[in-house]
N, C-alpha and C. Protein backbone atom coordinates (compact mmCIF):
# COMPACT_ATOMS: atom_id res chain seq x y z
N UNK A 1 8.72 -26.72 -12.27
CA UNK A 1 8.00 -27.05 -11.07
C UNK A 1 6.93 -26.00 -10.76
N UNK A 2 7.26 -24.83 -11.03
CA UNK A 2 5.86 -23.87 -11.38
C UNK A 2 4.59 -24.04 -11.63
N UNK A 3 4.21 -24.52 -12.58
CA UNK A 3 3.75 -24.97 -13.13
C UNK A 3 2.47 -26.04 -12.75
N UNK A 4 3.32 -27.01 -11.70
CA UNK A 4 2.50 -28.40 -10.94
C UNK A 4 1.88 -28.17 -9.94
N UNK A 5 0.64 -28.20 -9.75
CA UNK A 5 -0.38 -28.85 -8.77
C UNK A 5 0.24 -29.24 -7.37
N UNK A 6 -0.81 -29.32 -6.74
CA UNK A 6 -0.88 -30.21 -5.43
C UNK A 6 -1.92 -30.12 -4.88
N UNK A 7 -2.75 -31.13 -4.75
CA UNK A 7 -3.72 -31.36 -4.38
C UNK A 7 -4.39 -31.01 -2.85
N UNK A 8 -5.36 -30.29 -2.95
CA UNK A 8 -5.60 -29.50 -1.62
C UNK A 8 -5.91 -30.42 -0.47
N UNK A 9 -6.12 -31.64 -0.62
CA UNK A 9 -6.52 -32.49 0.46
C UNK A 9 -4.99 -33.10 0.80
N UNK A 10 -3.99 -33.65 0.25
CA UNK A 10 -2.53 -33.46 0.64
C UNK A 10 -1.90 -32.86 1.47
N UNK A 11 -2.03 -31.24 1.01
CA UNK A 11 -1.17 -29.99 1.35
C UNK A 11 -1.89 -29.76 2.99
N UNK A 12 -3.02 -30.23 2.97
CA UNK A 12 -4.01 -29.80 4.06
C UNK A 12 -3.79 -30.96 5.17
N UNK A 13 -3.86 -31.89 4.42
CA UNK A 13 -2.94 -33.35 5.53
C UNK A 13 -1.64 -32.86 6.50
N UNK A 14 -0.95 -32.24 5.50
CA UNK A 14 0.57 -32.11 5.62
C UNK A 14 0.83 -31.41 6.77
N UNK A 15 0.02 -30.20 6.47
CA UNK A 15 -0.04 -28.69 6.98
C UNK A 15 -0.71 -28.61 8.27
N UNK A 16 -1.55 -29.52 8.60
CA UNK A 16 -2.44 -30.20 9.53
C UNK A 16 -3.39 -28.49 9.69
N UNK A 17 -4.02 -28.33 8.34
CA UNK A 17 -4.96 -26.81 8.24
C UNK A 17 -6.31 -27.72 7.34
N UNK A 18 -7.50 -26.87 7.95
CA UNK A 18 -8.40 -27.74 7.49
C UNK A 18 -8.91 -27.19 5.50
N UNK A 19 -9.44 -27.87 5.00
CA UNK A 19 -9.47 -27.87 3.65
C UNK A 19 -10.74 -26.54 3.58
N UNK A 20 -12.04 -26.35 4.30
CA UNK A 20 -12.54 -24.90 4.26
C UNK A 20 -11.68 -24.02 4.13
N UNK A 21 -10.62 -24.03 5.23
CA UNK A 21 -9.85 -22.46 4.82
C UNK A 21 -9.34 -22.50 3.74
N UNK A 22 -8.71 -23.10 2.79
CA UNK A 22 -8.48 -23.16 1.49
C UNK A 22 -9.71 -22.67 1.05
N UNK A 23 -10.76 -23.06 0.98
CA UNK A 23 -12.22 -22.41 0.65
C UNK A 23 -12.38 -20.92 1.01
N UNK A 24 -12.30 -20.75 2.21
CA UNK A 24 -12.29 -19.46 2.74
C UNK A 24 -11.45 -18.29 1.98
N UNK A 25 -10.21 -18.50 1.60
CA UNK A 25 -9.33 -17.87 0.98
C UNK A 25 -9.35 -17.64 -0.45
N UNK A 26 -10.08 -18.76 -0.80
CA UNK A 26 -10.43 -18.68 -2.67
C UNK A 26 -11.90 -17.77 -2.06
N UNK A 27 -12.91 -17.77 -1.80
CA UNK A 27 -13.74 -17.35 -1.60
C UNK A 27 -13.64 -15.92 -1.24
N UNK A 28 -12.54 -15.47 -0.87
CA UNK A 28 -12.32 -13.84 -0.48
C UNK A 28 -11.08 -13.70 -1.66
N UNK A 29 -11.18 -14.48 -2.37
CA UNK A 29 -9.89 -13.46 -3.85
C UNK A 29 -8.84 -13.42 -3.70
N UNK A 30 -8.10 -14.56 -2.63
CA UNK A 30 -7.10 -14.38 -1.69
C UNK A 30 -5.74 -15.69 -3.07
N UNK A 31 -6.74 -16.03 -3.18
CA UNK A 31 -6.15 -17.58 -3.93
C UNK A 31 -6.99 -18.31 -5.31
N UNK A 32 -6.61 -19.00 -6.32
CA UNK A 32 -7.36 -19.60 -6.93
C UNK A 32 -7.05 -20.96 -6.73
N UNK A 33 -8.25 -21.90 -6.71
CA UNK A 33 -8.17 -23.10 -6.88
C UNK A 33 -8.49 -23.90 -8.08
N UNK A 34 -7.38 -24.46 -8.58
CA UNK A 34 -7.99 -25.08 -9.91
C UNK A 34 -8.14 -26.80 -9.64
N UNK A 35 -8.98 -27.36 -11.07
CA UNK A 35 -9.19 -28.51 -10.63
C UNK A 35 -8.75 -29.50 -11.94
N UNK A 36 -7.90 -30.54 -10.96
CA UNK A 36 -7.46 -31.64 -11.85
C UNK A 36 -7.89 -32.74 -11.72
N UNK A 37 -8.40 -33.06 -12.66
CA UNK A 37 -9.60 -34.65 -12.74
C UNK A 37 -10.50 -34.23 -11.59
N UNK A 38 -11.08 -33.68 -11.73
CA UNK A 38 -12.14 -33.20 -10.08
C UNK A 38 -11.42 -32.74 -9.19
N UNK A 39 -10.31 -32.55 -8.68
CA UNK A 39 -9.89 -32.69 -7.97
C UNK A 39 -9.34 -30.76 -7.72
N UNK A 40 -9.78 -30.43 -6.46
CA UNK A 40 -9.45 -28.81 -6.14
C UNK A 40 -7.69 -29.29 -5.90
N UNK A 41 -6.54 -28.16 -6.45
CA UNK A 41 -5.81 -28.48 -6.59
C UNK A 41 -5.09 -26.77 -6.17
N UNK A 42 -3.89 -26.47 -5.96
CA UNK A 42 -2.73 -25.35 -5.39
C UNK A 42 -2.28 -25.00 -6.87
N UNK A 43 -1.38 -24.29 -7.35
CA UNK A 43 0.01 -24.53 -7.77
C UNK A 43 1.25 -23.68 -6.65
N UNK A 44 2.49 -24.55 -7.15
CA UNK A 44 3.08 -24.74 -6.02
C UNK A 44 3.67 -22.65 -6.00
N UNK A 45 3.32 -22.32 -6.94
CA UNK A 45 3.68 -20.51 -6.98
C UNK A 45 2.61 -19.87 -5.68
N UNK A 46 1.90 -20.44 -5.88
CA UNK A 46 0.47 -20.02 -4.18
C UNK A 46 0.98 -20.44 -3.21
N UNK A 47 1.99 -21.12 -2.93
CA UNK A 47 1.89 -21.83 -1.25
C UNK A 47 2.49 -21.02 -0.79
N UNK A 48 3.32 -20.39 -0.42
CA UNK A 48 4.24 -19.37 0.07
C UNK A 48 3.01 -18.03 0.61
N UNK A 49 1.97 -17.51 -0.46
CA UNK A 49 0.85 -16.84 0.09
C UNK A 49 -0.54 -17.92 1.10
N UNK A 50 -0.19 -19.30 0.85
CA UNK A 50 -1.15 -19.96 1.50
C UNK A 50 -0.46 -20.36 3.25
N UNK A 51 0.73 -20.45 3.01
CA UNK A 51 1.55 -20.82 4.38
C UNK A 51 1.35 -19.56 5.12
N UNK A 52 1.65 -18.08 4.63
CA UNK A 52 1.88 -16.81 4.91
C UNK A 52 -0.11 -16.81 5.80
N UNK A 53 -1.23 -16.97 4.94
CA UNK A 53 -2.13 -16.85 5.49
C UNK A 53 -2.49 -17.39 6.47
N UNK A 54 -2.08 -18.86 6.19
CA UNK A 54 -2.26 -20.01 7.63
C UNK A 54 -2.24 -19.31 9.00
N UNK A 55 -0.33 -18.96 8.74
CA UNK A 55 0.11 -18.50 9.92
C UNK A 55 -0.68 -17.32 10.77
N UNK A 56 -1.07 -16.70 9.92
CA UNK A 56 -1.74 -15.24 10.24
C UNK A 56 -3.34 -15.94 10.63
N UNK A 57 -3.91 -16.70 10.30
CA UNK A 57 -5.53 -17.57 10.95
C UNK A 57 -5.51 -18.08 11.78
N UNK A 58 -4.45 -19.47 12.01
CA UNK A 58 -3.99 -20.23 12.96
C UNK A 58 -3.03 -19.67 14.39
N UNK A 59 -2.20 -19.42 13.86
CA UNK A 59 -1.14 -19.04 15.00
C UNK A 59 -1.30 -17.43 15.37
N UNK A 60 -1.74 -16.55 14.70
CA UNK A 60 -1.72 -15.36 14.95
C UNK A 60 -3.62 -14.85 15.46
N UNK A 61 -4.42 -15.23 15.03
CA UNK A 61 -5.67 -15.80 15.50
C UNK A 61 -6.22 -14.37 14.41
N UNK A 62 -6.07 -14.39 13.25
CA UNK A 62 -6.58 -12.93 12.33
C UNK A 62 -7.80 -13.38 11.36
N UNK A 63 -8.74 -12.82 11.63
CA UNK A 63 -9.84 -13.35 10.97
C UNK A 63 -9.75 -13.08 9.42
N UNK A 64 -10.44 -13.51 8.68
CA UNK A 64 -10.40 -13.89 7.12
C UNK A 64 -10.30 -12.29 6.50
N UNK A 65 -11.62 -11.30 7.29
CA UNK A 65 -11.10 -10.11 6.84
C UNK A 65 -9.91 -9.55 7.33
N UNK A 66 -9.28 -9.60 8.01
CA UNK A 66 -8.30 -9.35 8.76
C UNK A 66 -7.28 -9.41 7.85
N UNK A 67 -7.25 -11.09 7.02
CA UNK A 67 -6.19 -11.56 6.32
C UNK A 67 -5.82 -10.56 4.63
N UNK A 68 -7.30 -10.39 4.76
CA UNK A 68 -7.53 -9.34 3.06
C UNK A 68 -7.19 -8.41 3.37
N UNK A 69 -7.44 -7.72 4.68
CA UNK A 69 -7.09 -6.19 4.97
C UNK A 69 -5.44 -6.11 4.29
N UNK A 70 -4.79 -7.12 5.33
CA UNK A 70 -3.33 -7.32 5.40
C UNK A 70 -2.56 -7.17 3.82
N UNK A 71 -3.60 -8.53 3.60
CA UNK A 71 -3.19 -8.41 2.04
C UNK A 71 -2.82 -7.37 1.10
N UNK A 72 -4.14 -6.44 1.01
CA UNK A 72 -3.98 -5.39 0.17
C UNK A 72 -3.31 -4.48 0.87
N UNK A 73 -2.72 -3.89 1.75
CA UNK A 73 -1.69 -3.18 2.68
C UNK A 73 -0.30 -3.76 1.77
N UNK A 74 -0.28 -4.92 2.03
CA UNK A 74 0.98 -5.24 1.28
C UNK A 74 1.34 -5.16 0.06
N UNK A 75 -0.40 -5.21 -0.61
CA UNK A 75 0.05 -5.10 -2.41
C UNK A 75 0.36 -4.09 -2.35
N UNK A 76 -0.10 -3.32 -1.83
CA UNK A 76 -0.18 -1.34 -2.25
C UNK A 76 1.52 -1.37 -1.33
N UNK A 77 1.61 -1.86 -0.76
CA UNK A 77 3.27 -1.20 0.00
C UNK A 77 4.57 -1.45 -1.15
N UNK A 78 4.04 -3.04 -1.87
CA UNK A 78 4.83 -3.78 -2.94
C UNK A 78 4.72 -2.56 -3.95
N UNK A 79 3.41 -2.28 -4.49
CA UNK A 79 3.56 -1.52 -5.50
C UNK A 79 4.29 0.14 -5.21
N UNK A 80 4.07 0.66 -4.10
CA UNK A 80 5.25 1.85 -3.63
C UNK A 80 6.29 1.93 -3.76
N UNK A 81 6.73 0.51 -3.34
CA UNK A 81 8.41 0.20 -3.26
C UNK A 81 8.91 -0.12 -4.89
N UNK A 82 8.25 0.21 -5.83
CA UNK A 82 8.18 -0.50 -7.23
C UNK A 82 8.31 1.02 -7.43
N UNK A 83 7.33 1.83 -7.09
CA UNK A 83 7.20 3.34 -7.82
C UNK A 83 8.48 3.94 -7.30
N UNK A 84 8.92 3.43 -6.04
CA UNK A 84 10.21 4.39 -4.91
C UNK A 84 11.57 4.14 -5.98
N UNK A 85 11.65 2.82 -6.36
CA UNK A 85 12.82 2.35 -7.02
C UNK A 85 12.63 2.88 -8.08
N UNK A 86 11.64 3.06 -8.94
CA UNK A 86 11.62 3.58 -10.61
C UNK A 86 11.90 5.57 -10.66
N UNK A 87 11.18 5.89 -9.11
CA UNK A 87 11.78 7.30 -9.32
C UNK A 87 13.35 7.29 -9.00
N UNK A 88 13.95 6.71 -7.77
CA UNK A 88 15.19 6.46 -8.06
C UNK A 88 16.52 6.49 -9.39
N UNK A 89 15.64 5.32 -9.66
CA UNK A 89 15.97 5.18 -11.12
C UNK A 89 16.20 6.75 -12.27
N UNK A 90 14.74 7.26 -12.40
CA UNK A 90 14.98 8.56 -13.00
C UNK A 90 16.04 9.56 -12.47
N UNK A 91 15.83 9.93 -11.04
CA UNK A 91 16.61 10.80 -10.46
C UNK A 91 17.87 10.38 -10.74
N UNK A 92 18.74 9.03 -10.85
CA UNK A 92 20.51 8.68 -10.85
C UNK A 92 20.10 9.48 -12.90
N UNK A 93 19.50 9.46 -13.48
CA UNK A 93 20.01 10.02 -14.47
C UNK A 93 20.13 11.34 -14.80
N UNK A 94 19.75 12.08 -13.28
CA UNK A 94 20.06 13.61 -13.37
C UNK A 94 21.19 13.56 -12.49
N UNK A 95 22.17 12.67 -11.94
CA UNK A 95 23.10 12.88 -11.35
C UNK A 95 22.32 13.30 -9.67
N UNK A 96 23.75 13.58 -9.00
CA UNK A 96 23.82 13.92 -7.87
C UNK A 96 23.60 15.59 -7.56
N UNK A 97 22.86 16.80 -8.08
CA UNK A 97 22.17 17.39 -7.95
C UNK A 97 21.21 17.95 -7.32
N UNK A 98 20.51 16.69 -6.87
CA UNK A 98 19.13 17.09 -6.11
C UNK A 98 19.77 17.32 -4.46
C-alpha cells in the first residue's frame, strides 16, 4: 500500500483543503507530487506530513514559511535524537563507568 497514489483532487475533496495548498507545499520542498495519466497524485507515505501541515495552515493559522521553518526544526531535532541514541549506543559498550 506504500507504494499507491491518491489523487490530489480526492484527498482534497475529502480533507475539505483546497488543491493550491498541495501546490504551495510541493512548491516550498515540503512534498512531491507525482503524476498518473496527467493526473497530480500523493503517495499514501506523504499524507501523515500533508495532514500534519494542513493542521498547522488551517487550524493553527501558520503561514507556508512558518510551516518550513517548523519543518526543518524537526528534521534537525529527528536527526539529534538519531545521533543521542547512536552515542548511547557506543557509551553501553564501555559499561557503566562514565
Amino acid at each position: 500500500m506504500q507504494n499507491e497514489l491518491i489523487i490530489v483532487s480526492d484527498y482534497c475533496d475529502k480533507c475539505h483543503i483546497e488543491p493550491s495548498f498541495i501546490e504551495l507545499l510541493q512548491e516550498n520542498g515540503l512534498i512531491d507530487i507525482l503524476f498518473d495519466e496527467g493526473r497530480p497524485c500523493l503517495t499514501y507515505e506523504q499524507l501523515p506530513d500533508v495532514e500534519r501541515y494542513s493542521r498547522m495552515y488551517y487550524d493553527l493559522s501558520i503561514n507556508m514559511e512558518g510551516i518550513d521553518a517548523i519543518h526543518h526544526l524537526l528534521e534537525r531535532m529527528e536527526e539529534m535524537q538519531r545521533e543521542i541514541r547512536r552515542l548511547h549506543g557506543r557509551l553501553r559498550m564501555y559499561g557503566d563507568t562514565f
